[in-house]
Protein backbone atom coordinates (compact mmCIF):
# COMPACT_ATOMS: atom_id res chain seq x y z
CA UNK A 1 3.96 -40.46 -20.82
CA UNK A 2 1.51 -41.27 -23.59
CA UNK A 3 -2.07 -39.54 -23.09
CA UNK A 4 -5.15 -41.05 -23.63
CA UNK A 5 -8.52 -40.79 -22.61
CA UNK A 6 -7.64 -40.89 -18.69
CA UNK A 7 -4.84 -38.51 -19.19
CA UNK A 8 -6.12 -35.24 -16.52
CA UNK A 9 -7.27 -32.65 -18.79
CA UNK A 10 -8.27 -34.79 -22.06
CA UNK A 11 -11.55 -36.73 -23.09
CA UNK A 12 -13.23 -38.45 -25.88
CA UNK A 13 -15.05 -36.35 -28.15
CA UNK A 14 -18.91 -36.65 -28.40
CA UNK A 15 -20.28 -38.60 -31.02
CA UNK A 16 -21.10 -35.25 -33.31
CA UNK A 17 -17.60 -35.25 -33.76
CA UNK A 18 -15.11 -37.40 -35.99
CA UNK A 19 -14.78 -40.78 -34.06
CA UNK A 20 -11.74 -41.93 -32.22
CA UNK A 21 -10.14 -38.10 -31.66
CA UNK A 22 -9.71 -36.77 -28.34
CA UNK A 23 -9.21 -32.90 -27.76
CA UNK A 24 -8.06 -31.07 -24.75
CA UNK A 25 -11.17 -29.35 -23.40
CA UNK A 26 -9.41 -26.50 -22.29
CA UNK A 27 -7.28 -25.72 -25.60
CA UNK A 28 -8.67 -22.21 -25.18
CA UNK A 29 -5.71 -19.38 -26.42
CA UNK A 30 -4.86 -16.24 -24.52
CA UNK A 31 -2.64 -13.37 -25.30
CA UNK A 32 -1.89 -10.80 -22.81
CA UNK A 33 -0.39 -7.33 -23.88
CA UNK A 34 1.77 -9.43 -26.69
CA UNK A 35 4.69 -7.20 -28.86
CA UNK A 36 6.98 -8.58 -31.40
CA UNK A 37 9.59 -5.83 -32.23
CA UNK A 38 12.62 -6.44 -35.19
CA UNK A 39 14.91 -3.60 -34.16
CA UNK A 40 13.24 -0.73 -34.21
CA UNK A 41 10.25 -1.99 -36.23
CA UNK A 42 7.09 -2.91 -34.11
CA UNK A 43 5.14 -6.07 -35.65
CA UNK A 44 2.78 -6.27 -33.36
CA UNK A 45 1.79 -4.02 -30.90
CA UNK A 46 -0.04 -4.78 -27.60
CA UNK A 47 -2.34 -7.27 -28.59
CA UNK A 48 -4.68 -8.99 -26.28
CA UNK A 49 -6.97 -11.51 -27.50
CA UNK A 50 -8.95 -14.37 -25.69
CA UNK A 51 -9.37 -17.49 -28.47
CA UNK A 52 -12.22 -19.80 -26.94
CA UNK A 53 -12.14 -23.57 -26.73
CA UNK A 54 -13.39 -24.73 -30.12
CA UNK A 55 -13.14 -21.31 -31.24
CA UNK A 56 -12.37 -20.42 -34.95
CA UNK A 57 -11.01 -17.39 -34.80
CA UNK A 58 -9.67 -15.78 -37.95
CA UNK A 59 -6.73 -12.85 -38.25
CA UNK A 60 -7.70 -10.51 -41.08
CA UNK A 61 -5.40 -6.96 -42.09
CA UNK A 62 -3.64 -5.75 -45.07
CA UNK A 63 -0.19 -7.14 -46.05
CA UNK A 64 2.26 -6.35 -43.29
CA UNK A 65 -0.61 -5.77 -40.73
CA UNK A 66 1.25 -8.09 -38.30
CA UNK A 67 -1.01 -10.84 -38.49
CA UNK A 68 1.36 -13.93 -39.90
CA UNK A 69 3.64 -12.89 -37.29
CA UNK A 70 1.27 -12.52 -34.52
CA UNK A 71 0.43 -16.56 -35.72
CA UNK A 72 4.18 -17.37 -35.45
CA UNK A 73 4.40 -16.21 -32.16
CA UNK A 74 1.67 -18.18 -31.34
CA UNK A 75 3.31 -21.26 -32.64
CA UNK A 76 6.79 -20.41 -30.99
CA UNK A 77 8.41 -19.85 -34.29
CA UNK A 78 8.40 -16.30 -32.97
CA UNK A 79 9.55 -14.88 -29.99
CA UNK A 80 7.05 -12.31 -28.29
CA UNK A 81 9.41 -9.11 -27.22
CA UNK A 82 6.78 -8.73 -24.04
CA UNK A 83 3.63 -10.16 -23.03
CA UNK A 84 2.27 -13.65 -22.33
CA UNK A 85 0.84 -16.16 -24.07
CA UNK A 86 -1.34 -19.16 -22.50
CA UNK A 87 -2.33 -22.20 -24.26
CA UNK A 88 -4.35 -24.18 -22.30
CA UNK A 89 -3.99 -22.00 -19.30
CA UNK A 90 -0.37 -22.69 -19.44
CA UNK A 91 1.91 -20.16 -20.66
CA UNK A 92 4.01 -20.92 -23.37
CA UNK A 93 6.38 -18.12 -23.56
CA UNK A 94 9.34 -20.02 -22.96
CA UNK A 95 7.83 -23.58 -24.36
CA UNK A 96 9.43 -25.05 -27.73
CA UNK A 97 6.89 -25.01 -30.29
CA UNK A 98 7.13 -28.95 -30.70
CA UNK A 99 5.99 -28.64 -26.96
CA UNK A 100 2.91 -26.59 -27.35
CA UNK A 101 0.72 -29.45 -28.76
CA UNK A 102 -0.13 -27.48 -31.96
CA UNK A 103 -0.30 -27.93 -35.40
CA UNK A 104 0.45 -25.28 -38.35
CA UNK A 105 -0.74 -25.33 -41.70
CA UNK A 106 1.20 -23.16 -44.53
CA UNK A 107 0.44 -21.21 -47.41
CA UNK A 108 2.97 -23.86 -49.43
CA UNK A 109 1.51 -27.18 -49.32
CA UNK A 110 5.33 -29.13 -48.58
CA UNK A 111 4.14 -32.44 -49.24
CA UNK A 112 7.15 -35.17 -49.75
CA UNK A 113 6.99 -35.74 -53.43
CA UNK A 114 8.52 -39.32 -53.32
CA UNK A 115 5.61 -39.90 -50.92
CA UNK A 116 2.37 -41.37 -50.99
CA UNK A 117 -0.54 -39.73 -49.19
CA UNK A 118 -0.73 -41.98 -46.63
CA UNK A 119 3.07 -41.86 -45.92
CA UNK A 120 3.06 -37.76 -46.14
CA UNK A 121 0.15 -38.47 -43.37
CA UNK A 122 1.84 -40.59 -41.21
CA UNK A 123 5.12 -39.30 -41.63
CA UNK A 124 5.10 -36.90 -37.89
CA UNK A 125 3.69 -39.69 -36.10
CA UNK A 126 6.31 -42.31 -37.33
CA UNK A 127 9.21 -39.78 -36.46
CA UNK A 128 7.58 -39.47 -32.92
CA UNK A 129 7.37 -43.42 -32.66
CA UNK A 130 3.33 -43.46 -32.55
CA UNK A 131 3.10 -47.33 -32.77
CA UNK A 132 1.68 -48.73 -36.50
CA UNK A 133 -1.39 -49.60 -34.84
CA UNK A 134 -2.45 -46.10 -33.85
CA UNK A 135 -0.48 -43.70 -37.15
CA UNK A 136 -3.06 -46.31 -39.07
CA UNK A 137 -6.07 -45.54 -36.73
CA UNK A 138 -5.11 -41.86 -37.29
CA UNK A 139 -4.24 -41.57 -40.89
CA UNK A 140 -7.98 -43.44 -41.98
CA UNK A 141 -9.79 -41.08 -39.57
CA UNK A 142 -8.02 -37.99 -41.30
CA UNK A 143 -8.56 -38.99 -44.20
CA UNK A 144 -12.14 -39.87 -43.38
CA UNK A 145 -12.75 -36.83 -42.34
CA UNK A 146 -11.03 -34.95 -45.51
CA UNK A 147 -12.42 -37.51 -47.67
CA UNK A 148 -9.11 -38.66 -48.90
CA UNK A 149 -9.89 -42.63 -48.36
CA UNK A 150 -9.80 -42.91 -52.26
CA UNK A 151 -6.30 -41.36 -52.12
CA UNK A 152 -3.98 -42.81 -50.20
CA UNK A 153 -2.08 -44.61 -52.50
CA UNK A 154 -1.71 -41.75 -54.71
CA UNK A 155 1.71 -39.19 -54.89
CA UNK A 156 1.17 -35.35 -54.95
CA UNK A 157 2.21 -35.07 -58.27
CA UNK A 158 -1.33 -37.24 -59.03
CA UNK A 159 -3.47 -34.51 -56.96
CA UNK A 160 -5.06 -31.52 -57.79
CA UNK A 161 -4.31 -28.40 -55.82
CA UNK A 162 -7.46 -28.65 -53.56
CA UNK A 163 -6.59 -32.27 -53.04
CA UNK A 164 -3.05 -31.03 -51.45
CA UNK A 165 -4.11 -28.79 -49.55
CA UNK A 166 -6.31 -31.62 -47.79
CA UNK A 167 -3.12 -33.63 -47.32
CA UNK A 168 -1.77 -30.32 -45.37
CA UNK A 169 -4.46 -30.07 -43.31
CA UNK A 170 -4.74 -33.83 -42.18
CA UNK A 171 -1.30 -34.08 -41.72
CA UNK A 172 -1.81 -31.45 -39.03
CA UNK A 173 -5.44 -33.36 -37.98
CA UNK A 174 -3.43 -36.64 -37.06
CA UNK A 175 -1.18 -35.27 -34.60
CA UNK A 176 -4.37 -34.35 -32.66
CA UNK A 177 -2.87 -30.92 -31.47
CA UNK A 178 -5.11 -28.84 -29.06
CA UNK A 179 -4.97 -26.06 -31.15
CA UNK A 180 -4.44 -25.74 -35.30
CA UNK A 181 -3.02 -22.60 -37.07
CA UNK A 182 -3.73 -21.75 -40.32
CA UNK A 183 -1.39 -19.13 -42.21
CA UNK A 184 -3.37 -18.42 -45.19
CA UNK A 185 -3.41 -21.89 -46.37
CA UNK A 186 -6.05 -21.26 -49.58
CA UNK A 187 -3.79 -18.45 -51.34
CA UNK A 188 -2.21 -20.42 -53.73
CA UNK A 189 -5.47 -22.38 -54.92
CA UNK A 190 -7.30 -20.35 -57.87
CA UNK A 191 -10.67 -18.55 -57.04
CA UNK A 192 -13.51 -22.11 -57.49
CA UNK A 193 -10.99 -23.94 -55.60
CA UNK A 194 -10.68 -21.26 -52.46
CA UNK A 195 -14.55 -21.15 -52.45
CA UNK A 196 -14.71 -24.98 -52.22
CA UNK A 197 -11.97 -24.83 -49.79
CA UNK A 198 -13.43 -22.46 -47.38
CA UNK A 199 -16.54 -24.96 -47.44
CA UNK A 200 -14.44 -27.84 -46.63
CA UNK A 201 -12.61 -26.23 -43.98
CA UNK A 202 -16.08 -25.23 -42.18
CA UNK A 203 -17.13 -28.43 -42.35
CA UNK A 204 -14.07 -29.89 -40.98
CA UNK A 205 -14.61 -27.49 -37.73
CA UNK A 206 -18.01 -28.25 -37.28
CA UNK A 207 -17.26 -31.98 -37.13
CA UNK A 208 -13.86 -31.59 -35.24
CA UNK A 209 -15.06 -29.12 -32.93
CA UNK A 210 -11.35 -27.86 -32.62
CA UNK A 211 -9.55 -24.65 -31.89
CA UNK A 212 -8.43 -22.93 -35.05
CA UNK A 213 -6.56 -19.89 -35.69
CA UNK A 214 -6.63 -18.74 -39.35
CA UNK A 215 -4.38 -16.16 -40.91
CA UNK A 216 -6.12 -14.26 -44.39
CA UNK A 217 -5.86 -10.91 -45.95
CA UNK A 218 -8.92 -11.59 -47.73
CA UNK A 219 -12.24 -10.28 -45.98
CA UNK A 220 -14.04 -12.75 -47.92
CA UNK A 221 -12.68 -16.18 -46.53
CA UNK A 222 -12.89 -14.28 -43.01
CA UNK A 223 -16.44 -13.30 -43.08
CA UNK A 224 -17.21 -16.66 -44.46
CA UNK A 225 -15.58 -18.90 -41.95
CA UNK A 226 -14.81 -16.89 -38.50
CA UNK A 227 -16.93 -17.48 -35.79
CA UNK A 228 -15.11 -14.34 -35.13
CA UNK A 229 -12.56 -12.05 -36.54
CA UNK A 230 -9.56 -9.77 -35.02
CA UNK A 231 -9.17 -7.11 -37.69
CA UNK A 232 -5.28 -5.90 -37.32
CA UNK A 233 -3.76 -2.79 -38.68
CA UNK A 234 -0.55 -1.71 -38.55
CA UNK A 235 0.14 -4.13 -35.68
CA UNK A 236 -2.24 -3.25 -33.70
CA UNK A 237 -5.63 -4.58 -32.78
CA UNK A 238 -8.47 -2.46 -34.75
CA UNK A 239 -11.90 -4.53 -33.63
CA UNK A 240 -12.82 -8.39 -32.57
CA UNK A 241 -16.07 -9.56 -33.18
CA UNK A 242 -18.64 -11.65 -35.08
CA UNK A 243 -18.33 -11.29 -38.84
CA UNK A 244 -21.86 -9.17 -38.52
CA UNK A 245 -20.91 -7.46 -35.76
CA UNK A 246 -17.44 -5.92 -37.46
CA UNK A 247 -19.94 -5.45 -41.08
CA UNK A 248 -22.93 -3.46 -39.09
CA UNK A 249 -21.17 -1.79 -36.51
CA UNK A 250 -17.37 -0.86 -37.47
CA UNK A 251 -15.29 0.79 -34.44
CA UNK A 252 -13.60 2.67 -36.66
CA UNK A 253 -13.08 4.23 -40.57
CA UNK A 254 -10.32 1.68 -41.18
CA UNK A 255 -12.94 -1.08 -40.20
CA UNK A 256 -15.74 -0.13 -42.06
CA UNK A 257 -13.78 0.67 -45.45
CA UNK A 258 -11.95 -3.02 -44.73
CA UNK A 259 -15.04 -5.37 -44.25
CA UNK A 260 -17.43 -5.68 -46.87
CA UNK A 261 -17.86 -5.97 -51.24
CA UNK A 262 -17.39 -3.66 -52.22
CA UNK A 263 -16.15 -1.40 -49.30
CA UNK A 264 -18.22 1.33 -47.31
CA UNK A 265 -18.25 4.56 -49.09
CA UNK A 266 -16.77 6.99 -47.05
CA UNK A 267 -17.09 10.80 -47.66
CA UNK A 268 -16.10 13.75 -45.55
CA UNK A 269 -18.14 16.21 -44.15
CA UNK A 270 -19.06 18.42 -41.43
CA UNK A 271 -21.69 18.68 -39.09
CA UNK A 272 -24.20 21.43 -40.49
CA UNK A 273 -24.71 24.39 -38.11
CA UNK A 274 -27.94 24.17 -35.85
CA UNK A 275 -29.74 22.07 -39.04
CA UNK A 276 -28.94 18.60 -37.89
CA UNK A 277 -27.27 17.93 -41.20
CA UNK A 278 -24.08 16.24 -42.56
CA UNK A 279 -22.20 19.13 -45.10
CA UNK A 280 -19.87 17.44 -47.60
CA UNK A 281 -18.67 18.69 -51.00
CA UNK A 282 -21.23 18.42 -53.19
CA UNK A 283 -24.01 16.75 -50.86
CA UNK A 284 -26.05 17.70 -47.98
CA UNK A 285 -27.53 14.74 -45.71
CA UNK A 286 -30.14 15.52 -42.80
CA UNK A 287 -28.96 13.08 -39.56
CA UNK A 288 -31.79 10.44 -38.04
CA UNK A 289 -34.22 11.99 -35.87
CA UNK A 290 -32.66 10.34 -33.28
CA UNK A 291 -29.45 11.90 -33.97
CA UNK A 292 -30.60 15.25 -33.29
CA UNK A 293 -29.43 16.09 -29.77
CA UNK A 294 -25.91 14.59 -30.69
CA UNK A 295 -25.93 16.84 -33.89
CA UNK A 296 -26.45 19.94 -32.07
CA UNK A 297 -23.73 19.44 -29.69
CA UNK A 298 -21.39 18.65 -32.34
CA UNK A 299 -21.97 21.35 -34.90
CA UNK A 300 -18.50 22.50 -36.55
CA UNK A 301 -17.60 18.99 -36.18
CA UNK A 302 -15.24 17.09 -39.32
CA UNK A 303 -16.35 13.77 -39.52
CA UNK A 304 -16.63 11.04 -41.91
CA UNK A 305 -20.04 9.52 -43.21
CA UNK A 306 -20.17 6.02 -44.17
CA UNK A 307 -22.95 4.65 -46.82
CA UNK A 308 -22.53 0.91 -47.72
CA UNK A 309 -23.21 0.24 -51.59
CA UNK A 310 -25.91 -2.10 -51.10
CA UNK A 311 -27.90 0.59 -49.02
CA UNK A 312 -28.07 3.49 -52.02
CA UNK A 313 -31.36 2.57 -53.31
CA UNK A 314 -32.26 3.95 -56.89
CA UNK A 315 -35.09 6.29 -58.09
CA UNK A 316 -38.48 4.75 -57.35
CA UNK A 317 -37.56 1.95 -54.42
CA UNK A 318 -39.63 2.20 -51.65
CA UNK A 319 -37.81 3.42 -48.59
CA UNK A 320 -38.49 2.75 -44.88
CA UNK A 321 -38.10 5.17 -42.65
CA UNK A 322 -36.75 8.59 -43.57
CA UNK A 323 -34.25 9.24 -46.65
CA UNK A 324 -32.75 11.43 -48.64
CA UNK A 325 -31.71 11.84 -52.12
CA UNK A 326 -27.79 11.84 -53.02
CA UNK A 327 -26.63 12.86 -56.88
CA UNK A 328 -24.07 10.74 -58.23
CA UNK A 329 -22.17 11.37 -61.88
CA UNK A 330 -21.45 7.49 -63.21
CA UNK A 331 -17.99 7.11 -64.26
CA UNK A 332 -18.21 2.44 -64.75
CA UNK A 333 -21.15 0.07 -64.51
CA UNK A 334 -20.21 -3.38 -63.95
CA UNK A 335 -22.92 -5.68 -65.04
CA UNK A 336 -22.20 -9.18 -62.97
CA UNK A 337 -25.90 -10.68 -63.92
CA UNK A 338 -27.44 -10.60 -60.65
CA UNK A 339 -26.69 -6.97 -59.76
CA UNK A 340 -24.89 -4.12 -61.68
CA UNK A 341 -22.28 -2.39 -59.47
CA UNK A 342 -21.73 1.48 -60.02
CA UNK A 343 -18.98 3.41 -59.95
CA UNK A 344 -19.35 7.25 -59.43
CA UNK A 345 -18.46 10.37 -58.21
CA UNK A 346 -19.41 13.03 -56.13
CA UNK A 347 -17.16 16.36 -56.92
CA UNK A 348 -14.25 14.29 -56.30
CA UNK A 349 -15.26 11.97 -54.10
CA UNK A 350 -15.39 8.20 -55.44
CA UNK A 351 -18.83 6.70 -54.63
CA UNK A 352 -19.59 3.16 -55.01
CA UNK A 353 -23.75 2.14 -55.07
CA UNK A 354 -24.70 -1.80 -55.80
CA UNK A 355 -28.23 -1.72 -58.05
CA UNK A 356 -30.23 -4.23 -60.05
CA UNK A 357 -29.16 -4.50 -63.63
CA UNK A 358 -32.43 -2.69 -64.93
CA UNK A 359 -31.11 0.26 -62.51
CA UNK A 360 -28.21 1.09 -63.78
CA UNK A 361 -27.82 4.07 -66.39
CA UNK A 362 -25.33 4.12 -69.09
CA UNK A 363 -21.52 5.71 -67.66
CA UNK A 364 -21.53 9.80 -67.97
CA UNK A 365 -25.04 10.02 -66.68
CA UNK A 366 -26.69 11.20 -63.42
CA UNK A 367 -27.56 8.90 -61.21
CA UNK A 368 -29.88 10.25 -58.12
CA UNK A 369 -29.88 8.02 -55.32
CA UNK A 370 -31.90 7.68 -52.23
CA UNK A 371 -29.85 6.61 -48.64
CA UNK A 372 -31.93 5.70 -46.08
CA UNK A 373 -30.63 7.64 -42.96
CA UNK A 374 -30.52 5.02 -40.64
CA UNK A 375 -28.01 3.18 -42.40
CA UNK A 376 -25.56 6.05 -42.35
CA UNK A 377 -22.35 5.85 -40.15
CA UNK A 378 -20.37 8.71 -38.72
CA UNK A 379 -16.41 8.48 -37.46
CA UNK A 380 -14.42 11.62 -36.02
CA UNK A 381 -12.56 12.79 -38.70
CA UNK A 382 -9.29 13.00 -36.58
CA UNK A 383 -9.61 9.23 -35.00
CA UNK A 384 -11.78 7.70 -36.93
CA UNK A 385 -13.29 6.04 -34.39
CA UNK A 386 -17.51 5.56 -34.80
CA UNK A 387 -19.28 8.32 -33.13
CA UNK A 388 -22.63 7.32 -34.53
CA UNK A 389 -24.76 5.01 -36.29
């Protein structure tokens, strides 16, 4: 049966949104304890994860984090080893990802070469016998919408990368799937091109209003585009949030030295005895007065202290609130214009600070800076899970 507008479950979208598409109001995606396993290798590992109607939610680890294969499951490319998964509020488990009413957009663009645009469009809705009248309705809308009008006459070989990777995505926008899936689908586009791209790509979910799934290693592009992020590690689910949720309150080491440019600084120490102070090599930081009682009952303590670059403020900056000062021998200053960023070392310990050009001594100097105490964060040293801040 062909859906349309009266179809149960399916309705016309508002006029904020691109005209003529319909989305399935309840295209909401749930996972439910899901593993993938290869043998004895565990790809994922007990994820659950609630992906709202309309949601863009973006995926975000290291390499090998389990992320791309969490998004094939997803897509049924994949078989989930336990769990559930519920598009919809159906589950999909067992469902043929043709079935699933979703669309997937790769890292390779796989555009047919001998193509035009507006054939590479069309081509999924001729295969499923969408009359002419409607592929055409579709294909202008898409390409409307990724401001390909001007193109469609052109081959791939003609476009630019940027201008393929459009053709990828509205090939997925004209089979009006409930939910798309990205899987790091700006990789192979050069650094202006991935910055123009993520700008697109916001755009395009604004005025679609769909439920997206997007698959990136870099924090950049997720910070940028999530309207939240699941942070993955090793398989496993690390923290889910809004992009300034996971930047000012990490649950964890692994979070905090993950999200962010550069990374948190992150320095071991232990908690001073009776002083209300953080002991590392080579520094000595008193806690936040309102970190006393906590420091008392935790003296003896190994934990890790987190500083982000941007909050060591140099000689001379007016600080609110309580600080202290924090030596640092400069090993590289990078001069990028707008700020200078410093690379240093305390004892051992690598220590990153971000400071105006003008701010920045030569490298082999001293460099005391000030860290405001309520910007510190503390993890246990064992679990690295945020104990304060």
């Amino acid at each position: 049966m062909s859906r349309n507008a009266d179809t149960p479950g399916y309705s016309q979208w508002d006029n904020r949104r691109q005209p003529g598409w319909r989305r399935n109001p309840l295209a909401e995606v749930a996972l439910d304890r899901v593993s993938k396993r290869y043998g004895p290798v565990v790809a994922v590992d007990d994820v659950s994860l609630a992906i709202r109607e309309g949601e863009l939610m973006v995926l975000v680890g290291p390499s090998g984090c389990g992320k791309s294969t969490l998004l094939r499951t997803i897509a049924g490319l994949e078989t989930a080893s336990e769990g559930t998964i519920s598009i919809g509020g159906r589950v999909v488990n067992d469902v043929a990802p043709k079935d699933r009413r979703i669309a997937m957009v790769f890292q390779s663009y796989a555009l047919y070469p001998h193509m035009t645009v507006r054939k590479n469009l069309e081509y999924a809705l001729k295969i499923a016998k969408t009359p002419v009248a409607e592929r055409r309705k579709r294909v202008e809308a898409a390409a409307e919408a990724l401001e390909l009008d001007a193109l469609l006459d052109r081959y791939p070989k003609q476009l630019s990368g940027g201008q393929r990777q459009r053709v990828a995505v509205g090939r997925a926008i004209v089979r009006q799937p409930d939910v798309f899936l990205f899987d790091e689908p700006l990789s192979n586009l050069d650094a202006k091109l991935r910055v123009q791209m993520r700008a697109e790509l916001s755009r395009l979910h604004r005025r679609l209003g769909a439920t997206m799934i997007y698959v990136t290693h870099d924090q950049v592009e997720a910070m940028t585009l999530g309207d939240r992020i699941a942070l993955l590690k090793g398989g496993r689910l690390q923290q889910v949030g809004a992009p300034l949720e996971l930047y000012e309150r990490p649950a964890n080491a692994f979070v905090a030295g993950f999200i962010g440019t550069p990374p948190m600084n992150l320095l071991p120490a232990t908690v001073g005895n009776g002083r209300g102070t953080l002991e590392g090599l080579g520094f000595s930081l008193p806690v936040p007065p309102s970190w006393q009682p906590w420091a008392r009952a935790a003296v003896g303590r190994r934990v890790i202290v987190g500083i982000r670059p941007e909050h060591l403020l140099p000689p001379g900056r007016e600080v609110s609130g309580p600080a202290a000062p924090l030596r640092v021998e400069l090993d590289i200053v990078e001069t990028l214009g707008h700020q200078s960023i410093a690379h240093g070392r305390i004892r051992e310990a690598p220590l990153v600070a971000i400071l105006e050009p003008t701010a920045a001594p030569a490298p082999g100097s001293e460099l005391e800076l000030q860290v405001p105490l309520e910007a510190l964060h503390v993890f246990d040293a064992e679990s690295s899970e945020r104990i304060a801040g």
